[in-house]
PDB file of N, CA and C in Angstrom:
ATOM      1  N   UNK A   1      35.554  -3.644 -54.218  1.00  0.00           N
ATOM      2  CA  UNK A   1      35.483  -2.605 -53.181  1.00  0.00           C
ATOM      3  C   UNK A   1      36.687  -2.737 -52.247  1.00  0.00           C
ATOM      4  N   UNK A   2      37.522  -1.290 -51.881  1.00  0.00           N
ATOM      5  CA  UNK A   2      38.538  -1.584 -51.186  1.00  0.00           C
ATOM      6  C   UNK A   2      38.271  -1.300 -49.729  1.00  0.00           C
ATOM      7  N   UNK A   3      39.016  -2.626 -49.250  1.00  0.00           N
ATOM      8  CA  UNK A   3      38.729  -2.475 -47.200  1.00  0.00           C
ATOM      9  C   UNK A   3      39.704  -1.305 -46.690  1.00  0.00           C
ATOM     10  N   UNK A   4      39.222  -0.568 -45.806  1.00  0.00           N
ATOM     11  CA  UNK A   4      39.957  -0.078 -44.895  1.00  0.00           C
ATOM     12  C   UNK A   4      40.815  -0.432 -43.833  1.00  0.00           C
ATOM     13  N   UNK A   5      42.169   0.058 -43.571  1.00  0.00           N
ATOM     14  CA  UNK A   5      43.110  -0.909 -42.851  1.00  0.00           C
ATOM     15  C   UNK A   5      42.588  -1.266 -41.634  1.00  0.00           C
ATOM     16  N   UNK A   6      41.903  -0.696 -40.902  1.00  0.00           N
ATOM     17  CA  UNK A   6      40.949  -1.257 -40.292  1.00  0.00           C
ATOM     18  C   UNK A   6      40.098  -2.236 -40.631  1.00  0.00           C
ATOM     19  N   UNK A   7      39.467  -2.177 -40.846  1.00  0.00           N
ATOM     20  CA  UNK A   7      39.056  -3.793 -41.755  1.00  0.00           C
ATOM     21  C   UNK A   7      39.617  -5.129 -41.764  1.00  0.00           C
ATOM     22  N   UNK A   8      40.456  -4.988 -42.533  1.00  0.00           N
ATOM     23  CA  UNK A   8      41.732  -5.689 -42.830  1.00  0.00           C
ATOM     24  C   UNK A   8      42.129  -6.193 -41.318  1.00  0.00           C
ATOM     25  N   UNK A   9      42.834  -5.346 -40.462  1.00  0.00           N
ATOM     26  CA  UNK A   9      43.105  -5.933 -39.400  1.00  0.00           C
ATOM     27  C   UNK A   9      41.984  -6.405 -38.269  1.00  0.00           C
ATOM     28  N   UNK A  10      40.603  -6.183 -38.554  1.00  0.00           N
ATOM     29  CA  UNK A  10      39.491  -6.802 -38.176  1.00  0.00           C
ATOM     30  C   UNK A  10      39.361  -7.780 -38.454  1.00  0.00           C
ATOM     31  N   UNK A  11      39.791  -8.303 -39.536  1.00  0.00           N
ATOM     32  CA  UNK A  11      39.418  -9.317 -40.526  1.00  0.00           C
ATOM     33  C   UNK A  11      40.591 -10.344 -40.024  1.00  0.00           C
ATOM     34  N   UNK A  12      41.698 -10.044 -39.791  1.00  0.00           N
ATOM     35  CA  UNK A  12      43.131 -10.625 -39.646  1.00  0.00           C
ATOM     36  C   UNK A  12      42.721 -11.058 -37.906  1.00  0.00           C
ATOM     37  N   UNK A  13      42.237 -10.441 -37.313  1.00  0.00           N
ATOM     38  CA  UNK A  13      42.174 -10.591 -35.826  1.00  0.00           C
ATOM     39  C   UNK A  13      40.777 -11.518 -35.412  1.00  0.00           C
ATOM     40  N   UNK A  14      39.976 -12.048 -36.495  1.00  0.00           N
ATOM     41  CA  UNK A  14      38.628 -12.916 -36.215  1.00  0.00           C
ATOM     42  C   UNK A  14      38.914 -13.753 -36.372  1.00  0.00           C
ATOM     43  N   UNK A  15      39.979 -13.678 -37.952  1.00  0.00           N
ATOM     44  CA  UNK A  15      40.365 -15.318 -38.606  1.00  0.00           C
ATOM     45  C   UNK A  15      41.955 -15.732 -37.504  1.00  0.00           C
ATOM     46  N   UNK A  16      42.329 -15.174 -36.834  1.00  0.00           N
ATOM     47  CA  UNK A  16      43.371 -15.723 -36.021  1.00  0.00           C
ATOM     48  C   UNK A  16      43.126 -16.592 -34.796  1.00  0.00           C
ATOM     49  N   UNK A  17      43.533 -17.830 -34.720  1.00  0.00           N
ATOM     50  CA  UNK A  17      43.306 -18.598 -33.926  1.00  0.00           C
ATOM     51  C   UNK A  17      43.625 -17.935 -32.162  1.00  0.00           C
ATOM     52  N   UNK A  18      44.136 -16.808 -32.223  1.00  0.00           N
ATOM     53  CA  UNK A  18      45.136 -16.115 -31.089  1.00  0.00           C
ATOM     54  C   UNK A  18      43.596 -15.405 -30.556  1.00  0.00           C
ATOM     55  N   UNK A  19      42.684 -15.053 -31.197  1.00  0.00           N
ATOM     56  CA  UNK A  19      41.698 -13.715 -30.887  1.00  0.00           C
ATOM     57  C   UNK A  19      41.183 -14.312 -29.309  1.00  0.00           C
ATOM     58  N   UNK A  20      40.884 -15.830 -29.011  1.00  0.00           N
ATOM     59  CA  UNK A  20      40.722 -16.082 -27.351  1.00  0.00           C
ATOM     60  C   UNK A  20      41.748 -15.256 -26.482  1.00  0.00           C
ATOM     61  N   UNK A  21      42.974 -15.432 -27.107  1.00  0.00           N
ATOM     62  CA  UNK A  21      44.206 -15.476 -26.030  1.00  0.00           C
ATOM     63  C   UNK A  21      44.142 -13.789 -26.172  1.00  0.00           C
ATOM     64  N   UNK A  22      43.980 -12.649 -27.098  1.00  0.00           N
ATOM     65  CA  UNK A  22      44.334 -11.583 -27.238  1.00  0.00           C
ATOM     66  C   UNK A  22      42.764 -10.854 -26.091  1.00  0.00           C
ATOM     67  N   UNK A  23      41.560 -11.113 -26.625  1.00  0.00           N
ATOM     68  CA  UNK A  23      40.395 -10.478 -25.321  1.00  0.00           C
ATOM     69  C   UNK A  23      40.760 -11.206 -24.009  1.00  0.00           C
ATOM     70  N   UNK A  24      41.538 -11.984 -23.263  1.00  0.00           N
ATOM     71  CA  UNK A  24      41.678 -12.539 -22.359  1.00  0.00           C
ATOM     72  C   UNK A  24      42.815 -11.857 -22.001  1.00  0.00           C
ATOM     73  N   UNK A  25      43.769 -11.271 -22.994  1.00  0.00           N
ATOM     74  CA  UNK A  25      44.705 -10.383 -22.339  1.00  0.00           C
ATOM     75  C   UNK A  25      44.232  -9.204 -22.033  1.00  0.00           C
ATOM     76  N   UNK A  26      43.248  -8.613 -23.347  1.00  0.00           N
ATOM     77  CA  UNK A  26      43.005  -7.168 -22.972  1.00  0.00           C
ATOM     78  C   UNK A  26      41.534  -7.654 -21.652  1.00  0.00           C
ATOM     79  N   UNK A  27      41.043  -8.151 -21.576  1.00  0.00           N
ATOM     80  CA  UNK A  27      40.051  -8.295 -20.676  1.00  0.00           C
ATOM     81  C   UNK A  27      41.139  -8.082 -19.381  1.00  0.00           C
ATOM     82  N   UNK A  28      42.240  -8.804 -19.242  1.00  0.00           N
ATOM     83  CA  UNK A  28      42.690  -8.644 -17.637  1.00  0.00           C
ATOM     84  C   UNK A  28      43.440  -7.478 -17.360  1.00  0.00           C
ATOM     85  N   UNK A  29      43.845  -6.510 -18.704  1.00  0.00           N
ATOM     86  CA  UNK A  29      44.498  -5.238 -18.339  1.00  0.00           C
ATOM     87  C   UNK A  29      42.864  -4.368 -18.358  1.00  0.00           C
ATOM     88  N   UNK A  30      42.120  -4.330 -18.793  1.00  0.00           N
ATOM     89  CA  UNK A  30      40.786  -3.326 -18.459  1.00  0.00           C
ATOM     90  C   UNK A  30      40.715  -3.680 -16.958  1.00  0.00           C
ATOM     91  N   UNK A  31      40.340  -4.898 -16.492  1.00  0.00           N
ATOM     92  CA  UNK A  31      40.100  -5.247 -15.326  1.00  0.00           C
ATOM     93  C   UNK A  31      41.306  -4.532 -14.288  1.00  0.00           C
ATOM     94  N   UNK A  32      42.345  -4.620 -14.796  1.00  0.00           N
ATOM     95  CA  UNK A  32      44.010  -3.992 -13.499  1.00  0.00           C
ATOM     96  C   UNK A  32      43.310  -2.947 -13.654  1.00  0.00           C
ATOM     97  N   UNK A  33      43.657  -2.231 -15.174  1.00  0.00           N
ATOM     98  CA  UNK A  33      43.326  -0.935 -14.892  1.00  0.00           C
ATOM     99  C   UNK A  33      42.200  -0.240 -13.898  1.00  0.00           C
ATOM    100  N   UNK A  34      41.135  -0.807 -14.406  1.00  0.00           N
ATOM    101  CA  UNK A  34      39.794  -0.405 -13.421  1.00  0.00           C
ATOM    102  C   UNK A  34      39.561  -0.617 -11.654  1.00  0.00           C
ATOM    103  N   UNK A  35      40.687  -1.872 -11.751  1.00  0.00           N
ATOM    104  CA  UNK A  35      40.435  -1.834 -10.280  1.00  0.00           C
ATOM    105  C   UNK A  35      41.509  -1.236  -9.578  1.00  0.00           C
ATOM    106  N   UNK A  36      42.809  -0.472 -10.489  1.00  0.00           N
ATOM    107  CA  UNK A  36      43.633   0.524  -9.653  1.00  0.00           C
ATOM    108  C   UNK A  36      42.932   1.777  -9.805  1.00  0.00           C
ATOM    109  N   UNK A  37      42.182   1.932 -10.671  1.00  0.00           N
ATOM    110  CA  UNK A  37      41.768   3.517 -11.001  1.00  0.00           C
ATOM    111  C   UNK A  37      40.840   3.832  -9.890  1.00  0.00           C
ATOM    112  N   UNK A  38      40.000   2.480  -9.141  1.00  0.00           N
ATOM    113  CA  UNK A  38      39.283   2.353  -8.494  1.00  0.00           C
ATOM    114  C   UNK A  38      38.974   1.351  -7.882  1.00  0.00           C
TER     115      UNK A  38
END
């Protein structure tokens, strides 16, 4: 069965030792964002 490139880069982004460091980046740009938007 073939994955969708989505998938694939789901798959690439669980098994990466980086995935702490990458939600800790996007966690603190949601957070800027939200607290300039408001």
């Amino acid at each position: 069965m073939k994955k969708s490139t989505r998938v694939k880069i789901i798959d690439f982004l669980f098994d990466s030792p980086l995935l702490p460091f990458l939600l800790i980046i996007g966690f603190g740009l949601f957070a800027t964002v939200a607290g300039t938007g408001g």
